[in-house]
Protein backbone atom coordinates (compact mmCIF):
# COMPACT_ATOMS: atom_id res chain seq x y z
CA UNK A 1 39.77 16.37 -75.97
CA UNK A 2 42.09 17.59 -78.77
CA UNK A 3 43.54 13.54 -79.01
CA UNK A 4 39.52 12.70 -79.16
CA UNK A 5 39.04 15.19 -81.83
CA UNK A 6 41.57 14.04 -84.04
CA UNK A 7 40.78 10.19 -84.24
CA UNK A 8 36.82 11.38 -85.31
CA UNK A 9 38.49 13.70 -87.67
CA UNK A 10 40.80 10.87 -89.19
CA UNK A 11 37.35 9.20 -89.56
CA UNK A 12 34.73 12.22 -90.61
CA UNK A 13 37.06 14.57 -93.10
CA UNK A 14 38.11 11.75 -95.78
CA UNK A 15 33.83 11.13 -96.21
CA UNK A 16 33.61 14.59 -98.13
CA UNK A 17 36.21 13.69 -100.83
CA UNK A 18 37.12 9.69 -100.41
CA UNK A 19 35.86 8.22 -103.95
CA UNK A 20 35.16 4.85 -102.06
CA UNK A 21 32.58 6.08 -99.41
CA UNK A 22 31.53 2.50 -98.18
CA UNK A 23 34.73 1.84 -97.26
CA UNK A 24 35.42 4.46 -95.06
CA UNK A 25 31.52 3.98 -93.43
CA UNK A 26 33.16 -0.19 -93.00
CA UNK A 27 35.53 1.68 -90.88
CA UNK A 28 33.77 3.39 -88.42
CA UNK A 29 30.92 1.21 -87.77
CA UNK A 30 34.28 -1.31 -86.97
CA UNK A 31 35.61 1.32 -84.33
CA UNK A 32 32.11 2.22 -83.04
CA UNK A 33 31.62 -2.18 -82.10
CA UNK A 34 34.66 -1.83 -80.61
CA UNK A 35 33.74 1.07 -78.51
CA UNK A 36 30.53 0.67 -77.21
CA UNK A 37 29.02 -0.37 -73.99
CA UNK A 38 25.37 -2.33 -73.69
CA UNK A 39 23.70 -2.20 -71.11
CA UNK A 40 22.25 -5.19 -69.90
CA UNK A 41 18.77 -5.35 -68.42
CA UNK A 42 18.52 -4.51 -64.78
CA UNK A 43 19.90 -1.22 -65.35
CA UNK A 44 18.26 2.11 -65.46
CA UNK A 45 17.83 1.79 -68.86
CA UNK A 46 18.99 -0.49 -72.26
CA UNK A 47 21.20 2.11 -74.60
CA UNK A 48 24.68 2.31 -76.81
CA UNK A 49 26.77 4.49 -75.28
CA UNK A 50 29.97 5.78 -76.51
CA UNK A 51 33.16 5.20 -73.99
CA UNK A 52 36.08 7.75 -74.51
CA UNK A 53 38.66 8.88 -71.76
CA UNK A 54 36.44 11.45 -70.78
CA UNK A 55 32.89 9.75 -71.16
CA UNK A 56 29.49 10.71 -69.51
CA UNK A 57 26.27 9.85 -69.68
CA UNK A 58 23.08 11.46 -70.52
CA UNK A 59 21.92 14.28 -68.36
CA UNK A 60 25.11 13.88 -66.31
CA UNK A 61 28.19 16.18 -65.58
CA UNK A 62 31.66 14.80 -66.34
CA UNK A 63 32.63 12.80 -63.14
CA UNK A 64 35.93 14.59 -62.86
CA UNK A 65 34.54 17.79 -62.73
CA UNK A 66 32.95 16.89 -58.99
CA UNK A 67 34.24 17.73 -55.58
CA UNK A 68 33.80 14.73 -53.15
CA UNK A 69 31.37 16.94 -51.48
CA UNK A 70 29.34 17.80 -54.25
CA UNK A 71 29.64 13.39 -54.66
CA UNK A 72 27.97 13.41 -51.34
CA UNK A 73 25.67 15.44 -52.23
CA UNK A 74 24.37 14.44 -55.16
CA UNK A 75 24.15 10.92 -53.65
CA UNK A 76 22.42 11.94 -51.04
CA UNK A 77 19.71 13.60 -53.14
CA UNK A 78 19.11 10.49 -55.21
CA UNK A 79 18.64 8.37 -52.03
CA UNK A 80 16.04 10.85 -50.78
CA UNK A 81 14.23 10.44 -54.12
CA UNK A 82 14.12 6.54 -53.34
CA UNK A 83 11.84 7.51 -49.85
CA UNK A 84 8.13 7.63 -49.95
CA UNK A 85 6.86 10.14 -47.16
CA UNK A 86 3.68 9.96 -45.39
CA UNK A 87 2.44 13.01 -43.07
CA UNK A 88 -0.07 12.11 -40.60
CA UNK A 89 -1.52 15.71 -38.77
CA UNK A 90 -4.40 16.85 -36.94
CA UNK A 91 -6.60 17.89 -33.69
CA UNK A 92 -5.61 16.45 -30.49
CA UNK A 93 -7.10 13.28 -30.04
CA UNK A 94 -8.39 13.17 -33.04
CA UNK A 95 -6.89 9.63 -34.38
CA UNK A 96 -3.58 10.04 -35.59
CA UNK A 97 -1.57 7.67 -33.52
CA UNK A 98 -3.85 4.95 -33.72
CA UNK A 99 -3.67 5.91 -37.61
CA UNK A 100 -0.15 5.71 -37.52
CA UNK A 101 0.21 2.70 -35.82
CA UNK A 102 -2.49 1.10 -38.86
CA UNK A 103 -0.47 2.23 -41.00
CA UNK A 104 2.76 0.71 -39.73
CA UNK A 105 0.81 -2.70 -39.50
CA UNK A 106 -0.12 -2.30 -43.07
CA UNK A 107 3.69 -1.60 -44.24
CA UNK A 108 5.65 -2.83 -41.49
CA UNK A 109 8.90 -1.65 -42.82
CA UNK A 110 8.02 1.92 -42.64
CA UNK A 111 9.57 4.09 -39.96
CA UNK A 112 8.19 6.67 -37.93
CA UNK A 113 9.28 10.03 -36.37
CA UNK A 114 6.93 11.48 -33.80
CA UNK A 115 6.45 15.42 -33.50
CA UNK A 116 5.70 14.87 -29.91
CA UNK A 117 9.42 13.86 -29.16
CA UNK A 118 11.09 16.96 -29.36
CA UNK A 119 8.90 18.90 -27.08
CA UNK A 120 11.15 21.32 -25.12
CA UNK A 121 10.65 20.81 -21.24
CA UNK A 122 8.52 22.68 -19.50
CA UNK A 123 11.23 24.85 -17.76
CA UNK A 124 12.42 26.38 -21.00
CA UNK A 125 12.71 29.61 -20.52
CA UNK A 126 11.60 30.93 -24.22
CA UNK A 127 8.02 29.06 -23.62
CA UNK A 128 5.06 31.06 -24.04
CA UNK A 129 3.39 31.22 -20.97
CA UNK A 130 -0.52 32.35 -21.19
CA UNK A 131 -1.98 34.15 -17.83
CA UNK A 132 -5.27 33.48 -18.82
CA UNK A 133 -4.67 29.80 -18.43
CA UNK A 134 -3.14 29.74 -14.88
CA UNK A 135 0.31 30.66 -16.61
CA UNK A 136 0.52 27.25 -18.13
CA UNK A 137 2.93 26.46 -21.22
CA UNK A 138 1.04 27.26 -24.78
CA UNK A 139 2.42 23.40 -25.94
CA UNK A 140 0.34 24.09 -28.97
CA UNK A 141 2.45 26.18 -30.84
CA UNK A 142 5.74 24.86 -33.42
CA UNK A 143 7.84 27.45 -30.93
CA UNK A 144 7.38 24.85 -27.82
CA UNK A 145 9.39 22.13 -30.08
CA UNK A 146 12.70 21.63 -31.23
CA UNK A 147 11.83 21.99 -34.87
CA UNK A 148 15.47 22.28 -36.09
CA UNK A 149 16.67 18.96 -34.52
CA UNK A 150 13.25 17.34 -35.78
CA UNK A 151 14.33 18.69 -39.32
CA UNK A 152 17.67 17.56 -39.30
CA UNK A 153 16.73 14.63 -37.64
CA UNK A 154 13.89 13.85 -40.92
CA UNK A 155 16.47 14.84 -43.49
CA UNK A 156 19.27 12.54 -41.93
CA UNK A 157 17.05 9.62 -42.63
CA UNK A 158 15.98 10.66 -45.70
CA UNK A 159 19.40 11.12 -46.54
CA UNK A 160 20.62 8.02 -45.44
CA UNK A 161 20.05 4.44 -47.00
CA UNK A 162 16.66 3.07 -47.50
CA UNK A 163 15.28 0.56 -44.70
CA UNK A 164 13.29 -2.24 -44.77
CA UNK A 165 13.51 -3.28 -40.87
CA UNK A 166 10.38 -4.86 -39.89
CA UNK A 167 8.35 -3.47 -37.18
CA UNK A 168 9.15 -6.34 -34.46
CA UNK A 169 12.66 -5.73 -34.96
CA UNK A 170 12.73 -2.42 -34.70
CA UNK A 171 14.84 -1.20 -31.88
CA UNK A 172 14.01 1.28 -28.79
CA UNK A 173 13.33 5.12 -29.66
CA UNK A 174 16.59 6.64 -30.63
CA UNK A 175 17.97 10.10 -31.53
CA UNK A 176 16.19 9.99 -34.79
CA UNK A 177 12.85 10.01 -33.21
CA UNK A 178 12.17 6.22 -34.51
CA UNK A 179 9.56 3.88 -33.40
CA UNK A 180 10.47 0.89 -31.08
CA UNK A 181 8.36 -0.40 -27.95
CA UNK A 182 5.11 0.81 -27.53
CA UNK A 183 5.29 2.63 -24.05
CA UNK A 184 7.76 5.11 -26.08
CA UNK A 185 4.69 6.26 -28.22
CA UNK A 186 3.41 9.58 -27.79
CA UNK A 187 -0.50 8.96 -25.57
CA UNK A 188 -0.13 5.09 -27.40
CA UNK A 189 -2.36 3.67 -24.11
CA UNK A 190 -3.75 0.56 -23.24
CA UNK A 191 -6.66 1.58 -24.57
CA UNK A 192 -5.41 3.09 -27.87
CA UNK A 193 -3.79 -0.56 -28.32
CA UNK A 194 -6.82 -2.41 -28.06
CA UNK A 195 -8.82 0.15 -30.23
CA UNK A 196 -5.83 -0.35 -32.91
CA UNK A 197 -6.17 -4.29 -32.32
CA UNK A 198 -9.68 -3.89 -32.92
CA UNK A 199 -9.42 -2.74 -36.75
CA UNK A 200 -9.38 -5.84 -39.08
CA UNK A 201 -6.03 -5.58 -41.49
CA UNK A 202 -6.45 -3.91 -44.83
CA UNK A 203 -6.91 -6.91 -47.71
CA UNK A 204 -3.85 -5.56 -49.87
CA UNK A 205 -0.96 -7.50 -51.14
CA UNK A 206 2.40 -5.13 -50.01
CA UNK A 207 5.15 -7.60 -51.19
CA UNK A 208 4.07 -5.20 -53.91
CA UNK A 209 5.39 -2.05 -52.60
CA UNK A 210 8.20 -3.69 -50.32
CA UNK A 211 10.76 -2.45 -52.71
CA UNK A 212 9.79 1.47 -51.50
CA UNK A 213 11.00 2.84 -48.02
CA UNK A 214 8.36 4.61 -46.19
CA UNK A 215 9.11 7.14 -43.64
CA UNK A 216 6.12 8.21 -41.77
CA UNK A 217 6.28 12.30 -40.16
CA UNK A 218 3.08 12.22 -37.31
CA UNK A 219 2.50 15.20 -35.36
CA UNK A 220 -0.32 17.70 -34.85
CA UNK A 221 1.47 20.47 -36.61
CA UNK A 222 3.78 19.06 -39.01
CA UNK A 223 2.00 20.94 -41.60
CA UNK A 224 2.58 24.38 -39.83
CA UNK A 225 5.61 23.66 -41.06
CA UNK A 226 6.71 23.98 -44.88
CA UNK A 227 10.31 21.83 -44.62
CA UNK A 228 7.92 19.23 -43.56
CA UNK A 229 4.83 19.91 -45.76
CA UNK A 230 6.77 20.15 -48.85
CA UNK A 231 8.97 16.74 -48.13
CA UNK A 232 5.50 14.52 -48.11
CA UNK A 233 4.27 12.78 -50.63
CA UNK A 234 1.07 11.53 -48.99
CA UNK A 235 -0.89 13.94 -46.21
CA UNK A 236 -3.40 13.39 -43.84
CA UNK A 237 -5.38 15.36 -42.06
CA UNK A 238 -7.17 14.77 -38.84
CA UNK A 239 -10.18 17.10 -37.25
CA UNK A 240 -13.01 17.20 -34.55
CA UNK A 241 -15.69 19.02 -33.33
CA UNK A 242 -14.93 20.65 -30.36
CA UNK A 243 -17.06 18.57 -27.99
CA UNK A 244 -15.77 15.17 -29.10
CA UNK A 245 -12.06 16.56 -28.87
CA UNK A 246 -12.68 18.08 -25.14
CA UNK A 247 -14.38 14.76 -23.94
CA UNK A 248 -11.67 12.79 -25.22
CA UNK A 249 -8.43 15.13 -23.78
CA UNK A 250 -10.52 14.88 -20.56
CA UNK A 251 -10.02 10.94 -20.16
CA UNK A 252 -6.18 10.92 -20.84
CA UNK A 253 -3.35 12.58 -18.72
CA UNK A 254 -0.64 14.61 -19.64
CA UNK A 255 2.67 15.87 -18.18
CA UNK A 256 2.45 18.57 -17.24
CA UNK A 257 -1.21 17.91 -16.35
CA UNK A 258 -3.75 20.56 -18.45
CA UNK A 259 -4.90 23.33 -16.22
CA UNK A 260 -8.90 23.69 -15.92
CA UNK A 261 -8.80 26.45 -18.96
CA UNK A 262 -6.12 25.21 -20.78
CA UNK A 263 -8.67 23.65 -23.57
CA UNK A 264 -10.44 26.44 -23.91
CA UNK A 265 -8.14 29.01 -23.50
CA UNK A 266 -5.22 27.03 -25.80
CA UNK A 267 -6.06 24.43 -27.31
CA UNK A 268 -9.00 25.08 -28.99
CA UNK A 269 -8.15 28.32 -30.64
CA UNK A 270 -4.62 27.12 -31.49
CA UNK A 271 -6.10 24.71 -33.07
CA UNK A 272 -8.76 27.06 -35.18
CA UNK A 273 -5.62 29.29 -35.71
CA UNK A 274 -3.56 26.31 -37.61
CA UNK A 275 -6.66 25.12 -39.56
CA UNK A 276 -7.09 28.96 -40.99
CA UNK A 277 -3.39 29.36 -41.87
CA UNK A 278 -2.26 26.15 -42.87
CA UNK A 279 -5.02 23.85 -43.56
CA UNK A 280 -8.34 25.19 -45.03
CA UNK A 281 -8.32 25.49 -48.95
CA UNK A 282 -4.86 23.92 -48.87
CA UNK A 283 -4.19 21.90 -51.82
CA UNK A 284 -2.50 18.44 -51.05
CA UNK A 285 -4.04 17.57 -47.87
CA UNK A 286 -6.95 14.61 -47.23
CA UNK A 287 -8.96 14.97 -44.07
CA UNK A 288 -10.17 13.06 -42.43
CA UNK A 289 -13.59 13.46 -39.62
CA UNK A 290 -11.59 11.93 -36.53
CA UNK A 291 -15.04 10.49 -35.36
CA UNK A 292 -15.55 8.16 -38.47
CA UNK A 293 -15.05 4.67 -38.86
CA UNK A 294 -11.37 3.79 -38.57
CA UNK A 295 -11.54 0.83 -40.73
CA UNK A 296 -13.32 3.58 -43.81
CA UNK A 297 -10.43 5.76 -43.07
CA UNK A 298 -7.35 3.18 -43.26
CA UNK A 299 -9.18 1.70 -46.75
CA UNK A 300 -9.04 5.08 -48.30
CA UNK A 301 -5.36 6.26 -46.96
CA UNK A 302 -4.06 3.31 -48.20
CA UNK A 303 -5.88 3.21 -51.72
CA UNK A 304 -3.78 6.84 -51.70
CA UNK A 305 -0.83 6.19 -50.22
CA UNK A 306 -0.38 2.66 -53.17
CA UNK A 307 -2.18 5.32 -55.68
CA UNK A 308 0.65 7.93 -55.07
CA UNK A 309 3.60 5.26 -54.62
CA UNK A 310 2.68 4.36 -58.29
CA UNK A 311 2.70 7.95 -59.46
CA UNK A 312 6.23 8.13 -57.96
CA UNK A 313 7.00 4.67 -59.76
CA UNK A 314 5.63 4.75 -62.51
CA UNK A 315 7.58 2.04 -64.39
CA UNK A 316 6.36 -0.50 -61.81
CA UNK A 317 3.27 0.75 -61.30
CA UNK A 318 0.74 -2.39 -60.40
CA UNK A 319 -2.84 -2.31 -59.42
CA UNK A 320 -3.36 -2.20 -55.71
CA UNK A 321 -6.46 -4.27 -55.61
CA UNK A 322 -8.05 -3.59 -52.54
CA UNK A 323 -11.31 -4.59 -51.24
CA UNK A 324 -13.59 -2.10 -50.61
C-alpha cells in the first residue's frame, strides 16, 4: 500500500504548486487509460474500475483477506440467492399434492422436496402416543419427522448449483427428498393423477422464467416451521371444513392405517392448533379454500409466483401475461 501511495503522490502533490497544471492533469488521465478495466456487457454491471496489486470492487472485501472457508461460504450464499422457493402447506387432503404436481407441469424444471418423506417410523420410540386414540402415533405434529435432515437436506440444494432438469428426466426419489416416478409421491393415487390430468395447462409463456431455479418445499406443516417459512419466497396455504376433510381421509389408506378416533381425536385439533399458532393473521401466506376450483387456484398461484419472481428480478422483470 505504501508503493501504491507513493506513485498517486508523485501524481497528486506537484498539482498544488506545478505552474503548468494541464500538464500534469495530461499525465494522469494517461496512467488512469492505462489502468483501467471496462466491463463489457453481460456482466453485473458496465463501470471503470481502477486495477492496483491489491484491487477490489465495490461492496467487496479484499480477496486476500478470505479463508477458503469463508470462499465457500460466501459462494454458497450467492447461489442460494439465485433459487426461487415455493411453500405449498395445508389440511390433509386438502389439495396440495395435486397443487404441487400443477405446479411442476407449469415449470417443469422445478424440484420438489416432500415433508412426508422424513416421517420417523412408527416404532420410534420418542413418538407421541395418544390413549385416547387407541394409543396410535400423533403423525400430526413437526416432532414425528426428521426435521433436521429435511433442513439440511433443503439447504444442501439451495446451496448447491441451480438446476434446470426437466421433469421426465428427473431421476427416482433420492436422499434429498427429490421428485422422480410417481408411485414415490406422498398419497399421489390413481385417482389424484387423473384429477391432476384433468386441469387444462395454465396459458403462460415460462421460457420467460427458465433462467430461475425453483425449488418447491410441500408438506402440511412446513410453516410450523420458521427455517422453512422464512426460506420461501412464495406460500400457499391449503384449508377445509372439517366435513369435506373427514370424507376425503376416509376414501384413502394410510400406513399405519388411522384408528376409528384418530380424526377426531388428532387430526382435527392438530390441525386447529397449527392454524392458531402459525397461520391465522400471518403475514406472507395465500390460502387457498381446498374445495374450490383447481384450475381458479393454479391461475392465481402462478400470477404470484411470476409476480414475485419479478420482484426478486427486477432487472428482467417481463409481464407474465396470463389469461384469466
Amino acid at each position: 500500500m505504501k508503493a501504491l501511495r507513493a506513485r498517486w503522490t508523485d501524481f497528486f502533490h506537484p498539482l498544488r504548486r506545478h505552474p503548468e497544471p494541464k500538464s500534469v492533469l495530461h499525465g494522469i488521465f494517461g496512467y488512469v487509460k492505462q489502468n483501467m478495466t471496462i466491463y463489457d456487457k453481460g456482466e453485473t454491471r458496465n463501470s471503470i474500475i481502477f486495477r492496483s496489486q491489491h484491487s477490489r470492487t465495490e461492496n467487496t472485501n479484499f480477496s486476500r483477506s478470505l479463508t477458503p472457508e469463508q470462499r465457500k461460504k460466501s459462494s454458497g450464499k450467492a447461489s442460494e440467492m439465485s433459487w426461487f422457493v415455493i411453500g405449498v402447506s395445508g389440511v390433509t387432503c386438502g389439495g396440495k399434492t395435486s397443487f404441487t404436481k400443477l405446479i411442476q407441469r407449469t415449470f417443469p424444471w422445478a424440484q420438489i422436496v416432500h415433508q412426508d418423506h422424513y416421517f420417523y417410523d412408527d416404532d420410534w420410540p420418542h413418538h407421541i402416543r395418544v390413549p385416547e386414540a387407541e394409543n396410535h402415533v400423533n403423525y400430526e405434529v413437526l416432532n414425528a419427522l426428521d426435521m433436521e435432515k429435511m433442513y439440511k437436506d433443503v439447504q444442501s440444494i439451495l446451496d448447491g448449483p441451480p438446476k434446470f432438469t426437466k421433469l421426465e428426466k428427473q431421476l427416482d426419489s433420492d436422499a434429498n427428498g427429490g421428485v422422480g416416478d410417481k408411485a414415490e409421491i406422498p398419497n399421489f393415487d390413481a385417482a389424484t393423477e387423473k384429477f391432476v390430468q384433468q386441469i387444462p395447462p395454465i396459458n403462460v409463456n415460462v421460457s420467460k422464467y427458465n433462467h430461475v431455479p425453483i425449488l418447491i418445499v410441500e408438506g402440511f406443516t412446513i410453516f410450523g416451521s420458521q427455517f422453512l417459512f422464512d426460506k420461501c419466497h412464495a406460500r400457499f396455504f391449503f384449508s377445509l371444513d372439517k366435513e369435506t376433510c373427514q370424507k376425503r381421509r376416509s376414501e384413502r389408506n394410510y400406513f399405519p392405517p388411522d384408528s376409528a378416533s384418530y380424526f377426531d381425536k388428532i387430526v382435527w385439533p392438530e390441525y386447529e392448533k397449527h392454524l392458531d399458532n402459525f397461520i391465522n393473521r400471518r403475514p406472507g401466506l395465500t390460502v387457498f379454500e381446498g374445495d374450490e376450483s383447481m384450475e381458479t387456484t393454479l391461475k392465481n398461484a402462478v400470477q404470484i409466483i411470476t409476480c414475485r419472481m419479478e420482484e426478486q428480478n427486477p432487472k428482467n422483470s417481463v409481464s407474465s401475461n396470463l389469461a384469466m
